[in-house]
C-alpha atoms as a PDB file:
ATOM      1  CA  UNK A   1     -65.424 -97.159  67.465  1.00  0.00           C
ATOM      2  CA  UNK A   2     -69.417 -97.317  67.733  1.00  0.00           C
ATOM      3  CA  UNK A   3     -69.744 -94.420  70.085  1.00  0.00           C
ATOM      4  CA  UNK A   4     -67.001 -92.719  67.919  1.00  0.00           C
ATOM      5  CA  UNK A   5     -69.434 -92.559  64.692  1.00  0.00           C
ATOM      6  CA  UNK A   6     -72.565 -92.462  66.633  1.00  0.00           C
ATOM      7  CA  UNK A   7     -71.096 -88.957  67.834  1.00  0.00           C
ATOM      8  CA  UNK A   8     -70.469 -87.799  64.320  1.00  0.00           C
ATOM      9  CA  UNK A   9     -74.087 -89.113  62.654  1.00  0.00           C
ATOM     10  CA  UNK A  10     -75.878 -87.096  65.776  1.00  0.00           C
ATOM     11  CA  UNK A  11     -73.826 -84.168  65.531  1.00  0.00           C
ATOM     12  CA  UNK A  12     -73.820 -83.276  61.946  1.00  0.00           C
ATOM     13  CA  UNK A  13     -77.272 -81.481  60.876  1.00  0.00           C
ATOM     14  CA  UNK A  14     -79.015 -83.565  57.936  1.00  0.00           C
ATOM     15  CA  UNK A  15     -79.091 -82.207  54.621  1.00  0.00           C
ATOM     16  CA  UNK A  16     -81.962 -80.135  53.805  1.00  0.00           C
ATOM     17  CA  UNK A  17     -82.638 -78.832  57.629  1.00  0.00           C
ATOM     18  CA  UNK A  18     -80.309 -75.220  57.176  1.00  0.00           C
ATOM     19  CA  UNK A  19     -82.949 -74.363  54.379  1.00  0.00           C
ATOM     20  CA  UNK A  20     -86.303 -75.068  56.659  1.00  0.00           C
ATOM     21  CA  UNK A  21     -84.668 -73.476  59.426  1.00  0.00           C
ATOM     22  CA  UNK A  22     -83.905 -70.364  58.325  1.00  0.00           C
ATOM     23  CA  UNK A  23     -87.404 -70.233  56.589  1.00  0.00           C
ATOM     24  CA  UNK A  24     -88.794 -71.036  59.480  1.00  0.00           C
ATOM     25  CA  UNK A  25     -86.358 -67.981  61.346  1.00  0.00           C
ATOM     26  CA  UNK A  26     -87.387 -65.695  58.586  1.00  0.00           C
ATOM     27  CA  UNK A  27     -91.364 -66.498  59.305  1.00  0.00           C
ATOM     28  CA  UNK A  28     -90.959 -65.411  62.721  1.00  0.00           C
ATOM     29  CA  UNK A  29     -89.271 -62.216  61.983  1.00  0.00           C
ATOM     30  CA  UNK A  30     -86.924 -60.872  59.381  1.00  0.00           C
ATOM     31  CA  UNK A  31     -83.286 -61.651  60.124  1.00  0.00           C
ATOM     32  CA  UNK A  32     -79.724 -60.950  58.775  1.00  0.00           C
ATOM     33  CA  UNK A  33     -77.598 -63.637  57.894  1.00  0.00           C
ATOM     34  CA  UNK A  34     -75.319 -62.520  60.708  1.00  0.00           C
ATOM     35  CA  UNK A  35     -78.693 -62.891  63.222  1.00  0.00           C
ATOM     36  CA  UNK A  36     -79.369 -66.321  61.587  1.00  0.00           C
ATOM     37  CA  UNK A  37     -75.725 -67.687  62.388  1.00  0.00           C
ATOM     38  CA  UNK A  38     -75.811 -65.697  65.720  1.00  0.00           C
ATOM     39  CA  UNK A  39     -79.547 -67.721  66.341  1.00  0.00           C
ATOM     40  CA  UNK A  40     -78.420 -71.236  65.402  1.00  0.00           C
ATOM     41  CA  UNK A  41     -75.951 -70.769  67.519  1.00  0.00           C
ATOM     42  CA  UNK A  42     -77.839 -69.513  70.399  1.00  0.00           C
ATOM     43  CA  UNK A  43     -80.524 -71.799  70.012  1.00  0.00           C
ATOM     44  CA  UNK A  44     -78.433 -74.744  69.809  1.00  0.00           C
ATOM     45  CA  UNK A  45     -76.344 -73.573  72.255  1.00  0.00           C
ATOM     46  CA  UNK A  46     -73.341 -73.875  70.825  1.00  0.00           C
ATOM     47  CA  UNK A  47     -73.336 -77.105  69.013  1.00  0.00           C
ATOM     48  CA  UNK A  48     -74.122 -75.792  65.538  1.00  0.00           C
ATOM     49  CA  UNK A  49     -73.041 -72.797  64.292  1.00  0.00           C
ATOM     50  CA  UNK A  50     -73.717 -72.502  60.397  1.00  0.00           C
ATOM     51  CA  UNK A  51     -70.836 -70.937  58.487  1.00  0.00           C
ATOM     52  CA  UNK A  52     -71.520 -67.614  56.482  1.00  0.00           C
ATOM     53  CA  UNK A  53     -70.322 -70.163  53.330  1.00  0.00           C
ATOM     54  CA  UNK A  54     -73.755 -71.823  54.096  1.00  0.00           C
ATOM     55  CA  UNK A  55     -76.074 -69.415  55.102  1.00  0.00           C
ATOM     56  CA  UNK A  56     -75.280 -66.683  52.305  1.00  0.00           C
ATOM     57  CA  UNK A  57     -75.684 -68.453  49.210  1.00  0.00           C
ATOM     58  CA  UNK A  58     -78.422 -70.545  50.657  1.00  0.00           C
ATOM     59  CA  UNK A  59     -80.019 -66.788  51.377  1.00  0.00           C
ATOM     60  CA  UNK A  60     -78.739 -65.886  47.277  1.00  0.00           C
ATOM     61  CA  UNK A  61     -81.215 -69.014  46.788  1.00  0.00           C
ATOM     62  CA  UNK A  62     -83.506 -68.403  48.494  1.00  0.00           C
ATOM     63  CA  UNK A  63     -84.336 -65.018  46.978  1.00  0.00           C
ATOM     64  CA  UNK A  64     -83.321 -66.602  43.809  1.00  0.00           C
ATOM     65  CA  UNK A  65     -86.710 -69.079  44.317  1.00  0.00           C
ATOM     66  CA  UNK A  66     -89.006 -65.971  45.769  1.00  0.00           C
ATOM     67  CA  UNK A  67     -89.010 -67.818  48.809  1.00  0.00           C
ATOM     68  CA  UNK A  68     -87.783 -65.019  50.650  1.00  0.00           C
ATOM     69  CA  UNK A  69     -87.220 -61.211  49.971  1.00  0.00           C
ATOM     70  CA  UNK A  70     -85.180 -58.225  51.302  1.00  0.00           C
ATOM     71  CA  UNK A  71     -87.437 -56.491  54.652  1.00  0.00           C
ATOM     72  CA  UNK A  72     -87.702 -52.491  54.735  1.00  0.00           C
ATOM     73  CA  UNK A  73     -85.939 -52.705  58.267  1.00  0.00           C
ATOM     74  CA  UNK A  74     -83.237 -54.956  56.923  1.00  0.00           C
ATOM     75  CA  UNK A  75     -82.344 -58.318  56.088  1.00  0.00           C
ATOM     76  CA  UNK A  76     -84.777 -60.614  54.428  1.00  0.00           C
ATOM     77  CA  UNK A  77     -88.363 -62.062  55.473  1.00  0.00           C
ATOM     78  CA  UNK A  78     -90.204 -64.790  54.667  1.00  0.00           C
ATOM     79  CA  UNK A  79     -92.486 -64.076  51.063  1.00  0.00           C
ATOM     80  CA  UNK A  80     -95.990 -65.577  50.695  1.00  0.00           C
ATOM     81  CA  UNK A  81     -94.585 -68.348  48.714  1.00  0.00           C
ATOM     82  CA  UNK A  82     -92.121 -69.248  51.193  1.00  0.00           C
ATOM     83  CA  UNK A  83     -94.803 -69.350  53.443  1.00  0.00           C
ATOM     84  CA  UNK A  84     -97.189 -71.365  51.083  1.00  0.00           C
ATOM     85  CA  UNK A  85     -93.673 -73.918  50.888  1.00  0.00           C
ATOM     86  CA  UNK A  86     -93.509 -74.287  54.722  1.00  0.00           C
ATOM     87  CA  UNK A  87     -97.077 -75.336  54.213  1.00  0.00           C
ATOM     88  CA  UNK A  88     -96.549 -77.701  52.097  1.00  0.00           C
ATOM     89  CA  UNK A  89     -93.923 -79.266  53.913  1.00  0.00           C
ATOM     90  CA  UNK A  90     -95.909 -79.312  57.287  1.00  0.00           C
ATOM     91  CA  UNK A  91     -98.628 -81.454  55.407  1.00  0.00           C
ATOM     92  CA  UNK A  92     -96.238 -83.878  54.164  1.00  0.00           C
ATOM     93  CA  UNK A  93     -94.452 -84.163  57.996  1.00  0.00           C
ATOM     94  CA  UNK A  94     -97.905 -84.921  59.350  1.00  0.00           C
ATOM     95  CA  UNK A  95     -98.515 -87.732  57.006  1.00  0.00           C
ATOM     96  CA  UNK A  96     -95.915 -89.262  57.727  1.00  0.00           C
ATOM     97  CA  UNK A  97     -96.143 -88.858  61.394  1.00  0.00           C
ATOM     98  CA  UNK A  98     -99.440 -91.262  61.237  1.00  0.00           C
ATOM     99  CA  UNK A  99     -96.871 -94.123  60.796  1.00  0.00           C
ATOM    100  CA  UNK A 100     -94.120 -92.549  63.142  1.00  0.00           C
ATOM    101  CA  UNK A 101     -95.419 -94.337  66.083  1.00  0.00           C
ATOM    102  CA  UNK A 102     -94.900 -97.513  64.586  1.00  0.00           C
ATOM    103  CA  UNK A 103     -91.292 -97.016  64.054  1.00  0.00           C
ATOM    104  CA  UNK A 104     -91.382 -95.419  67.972  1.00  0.00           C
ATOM    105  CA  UNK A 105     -92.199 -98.829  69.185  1.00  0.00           C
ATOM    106  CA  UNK A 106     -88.993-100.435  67.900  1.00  0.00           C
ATOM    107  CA  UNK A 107     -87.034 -98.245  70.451  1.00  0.00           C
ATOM    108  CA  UNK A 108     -84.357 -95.902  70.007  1.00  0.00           C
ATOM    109  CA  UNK A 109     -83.030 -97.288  66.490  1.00  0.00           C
ATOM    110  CA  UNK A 110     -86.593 -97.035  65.173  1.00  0.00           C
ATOM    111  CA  UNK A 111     -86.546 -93.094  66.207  1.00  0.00           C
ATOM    112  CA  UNK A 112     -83.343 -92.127  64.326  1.00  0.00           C
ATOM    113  CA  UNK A 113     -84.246 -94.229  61.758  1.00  0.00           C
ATOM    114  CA  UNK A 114     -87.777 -91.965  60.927  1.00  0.00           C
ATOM    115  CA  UNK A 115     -85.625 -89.039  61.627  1.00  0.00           C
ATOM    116  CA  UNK A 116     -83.177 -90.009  59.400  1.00  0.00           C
ATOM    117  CA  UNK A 117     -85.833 -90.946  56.869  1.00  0.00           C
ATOM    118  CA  UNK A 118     -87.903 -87.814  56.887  1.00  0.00           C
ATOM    119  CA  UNK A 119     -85.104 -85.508  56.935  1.00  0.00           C
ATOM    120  CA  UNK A 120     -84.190 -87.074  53.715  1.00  0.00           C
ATOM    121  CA  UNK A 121     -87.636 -87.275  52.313  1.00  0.00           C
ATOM    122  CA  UNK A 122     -88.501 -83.590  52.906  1.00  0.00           C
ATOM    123  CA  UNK A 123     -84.633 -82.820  51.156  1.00  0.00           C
ATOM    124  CA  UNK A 124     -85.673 -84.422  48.359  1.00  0.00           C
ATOM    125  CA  UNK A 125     -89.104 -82.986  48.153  1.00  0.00           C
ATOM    126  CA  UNK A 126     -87.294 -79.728  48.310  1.00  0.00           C
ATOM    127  CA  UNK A 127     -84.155 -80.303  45.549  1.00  0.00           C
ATOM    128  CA  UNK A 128     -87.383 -81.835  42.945  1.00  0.00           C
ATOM    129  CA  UNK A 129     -89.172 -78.558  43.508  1.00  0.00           C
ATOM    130  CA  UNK A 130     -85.990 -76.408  43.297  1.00  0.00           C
ATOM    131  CA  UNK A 131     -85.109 -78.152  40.166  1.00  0.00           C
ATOM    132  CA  UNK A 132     -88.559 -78.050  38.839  1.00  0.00           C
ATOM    133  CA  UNK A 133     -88.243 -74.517  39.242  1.00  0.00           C
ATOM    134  CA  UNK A 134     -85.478 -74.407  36.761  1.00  0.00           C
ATOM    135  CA  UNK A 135     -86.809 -75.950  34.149  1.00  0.00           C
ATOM    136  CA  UNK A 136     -88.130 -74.441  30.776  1.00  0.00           C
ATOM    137  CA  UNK A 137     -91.452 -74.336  29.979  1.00  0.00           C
ATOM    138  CA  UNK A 138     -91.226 -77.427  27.486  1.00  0.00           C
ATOM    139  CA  UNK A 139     -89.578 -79.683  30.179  1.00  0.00           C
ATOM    140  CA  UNK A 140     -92.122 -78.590  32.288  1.00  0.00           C
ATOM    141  CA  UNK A 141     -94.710 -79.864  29.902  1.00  0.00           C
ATOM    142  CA  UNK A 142     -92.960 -83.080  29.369  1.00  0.00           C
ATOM    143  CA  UNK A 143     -92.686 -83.387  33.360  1.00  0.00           C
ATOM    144  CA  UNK A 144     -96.302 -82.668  34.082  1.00  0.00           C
ATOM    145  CA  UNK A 145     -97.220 -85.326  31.204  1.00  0.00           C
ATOM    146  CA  UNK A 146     -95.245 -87.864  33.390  1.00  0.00           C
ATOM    147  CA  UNK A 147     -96.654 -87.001  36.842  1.00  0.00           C
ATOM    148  CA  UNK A 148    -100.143 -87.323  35.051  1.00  0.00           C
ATOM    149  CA  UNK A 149     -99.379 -90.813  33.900  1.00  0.00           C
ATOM    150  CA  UNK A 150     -98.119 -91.873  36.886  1.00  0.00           C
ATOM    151  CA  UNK A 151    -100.975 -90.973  38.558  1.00  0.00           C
ATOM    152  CA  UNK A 152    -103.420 -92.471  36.707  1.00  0.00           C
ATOM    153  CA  UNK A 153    -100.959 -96.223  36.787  1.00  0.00           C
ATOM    154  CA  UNK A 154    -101.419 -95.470  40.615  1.00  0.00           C
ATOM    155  CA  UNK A 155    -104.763 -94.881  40.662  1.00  0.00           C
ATOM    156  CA  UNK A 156    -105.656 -98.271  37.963  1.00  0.00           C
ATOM    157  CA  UNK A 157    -103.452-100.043  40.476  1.00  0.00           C
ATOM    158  CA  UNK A 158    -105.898 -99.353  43.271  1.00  0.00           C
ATOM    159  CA  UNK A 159    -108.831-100.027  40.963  1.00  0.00           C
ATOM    160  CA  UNK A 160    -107.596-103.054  40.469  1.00  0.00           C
ATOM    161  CA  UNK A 161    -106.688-103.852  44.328  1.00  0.00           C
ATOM    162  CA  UNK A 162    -110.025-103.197  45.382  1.00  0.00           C
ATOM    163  CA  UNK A 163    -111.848-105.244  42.574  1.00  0.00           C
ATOM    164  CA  UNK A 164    -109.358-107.906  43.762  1.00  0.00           C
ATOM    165  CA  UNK A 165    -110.230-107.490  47.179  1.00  0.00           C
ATOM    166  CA  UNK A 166    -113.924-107.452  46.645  1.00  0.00           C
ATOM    167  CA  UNK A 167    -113.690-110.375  44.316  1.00  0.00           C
ATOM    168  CA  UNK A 168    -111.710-112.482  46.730  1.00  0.00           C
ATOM    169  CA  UNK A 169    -114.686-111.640  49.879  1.00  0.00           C
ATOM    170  CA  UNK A 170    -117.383-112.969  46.982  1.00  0.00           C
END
């Protein structure tokens, strides 16, 4: 029964990876969604082939966010905010990857457990930005008001931890 689910957890792709991949394709060179499915399925050799139900109206989405746009020679190519994105989501990979090697210590479980947990973290960094692009201008107002005060509680928090930490060395 364990080897039975461990098979399904490693073979399905975690949620959030189609979209990076095909930006990542579509940074490379511009590509159909035909050449995309034909790709994934080349590069994975045959253990993942995305469905046209995925890859078109992630595509429709894509466009939808500027991310990507329709190439003279066909198909669509990565735009400069799609680019900009990919960016974006390097920097937060490599900050995590400072505490990866922890986790890589613990063995096997620790590695598809930071897998696991950056997949999802980089999914949800993407769905908050995709629905942050759907707001209206008010609710973007009211949203940027929050972030603001949660910064600053963050950054009296660390005040406060370091006048702790120097008072306690006294």
């Amino acid at each position: 029964m364990t080897t039975d689910w461990f098979e399904r957890v490693r073979s399905s792709i975690p949620r959030g990876f189609s979209r990076l991949y095909i930006m990542h394709l579509l940074k490379e060179k511009p590509m159909t969604g035909r050449g995309i499915i034909k790709t994934a399925k080349e590069q994975s050799e045959g253990r993942w082939t995305p469905s046209p139900g995925l890859v078109y109206p992630l595509l429709g989405r894509l466009a939808a966010q500027e991310l990507i746009e329709e190439a003279e020679e066909g198909g669509y190519t990565l735009t400069q905010k799609g680019v900009k994105e990919l960016e974006y989501i390097s920097r937060i990979k490599r900050g995590i990857s400072e505490q990866y090697d922890i986790f890589t210590s613990l063995g096997a479980a620790g590695r598809f457990l930071v897998s696991d947990v950056v997949d999802r973290m980089i999914s949800f960094t993407s769905m908050v930005r995709e629905d942050i692009d759907r707001l209206g201008e008010k609710q973007r107002a009211r949203y940027r008001e929050f972030l603001k005060s949660e910064l600053q509680r963050l950054e009296k928090d660390k005040t406060e931890q370091k006048f702790e930490e120097t008072k306690e060395k006294s």
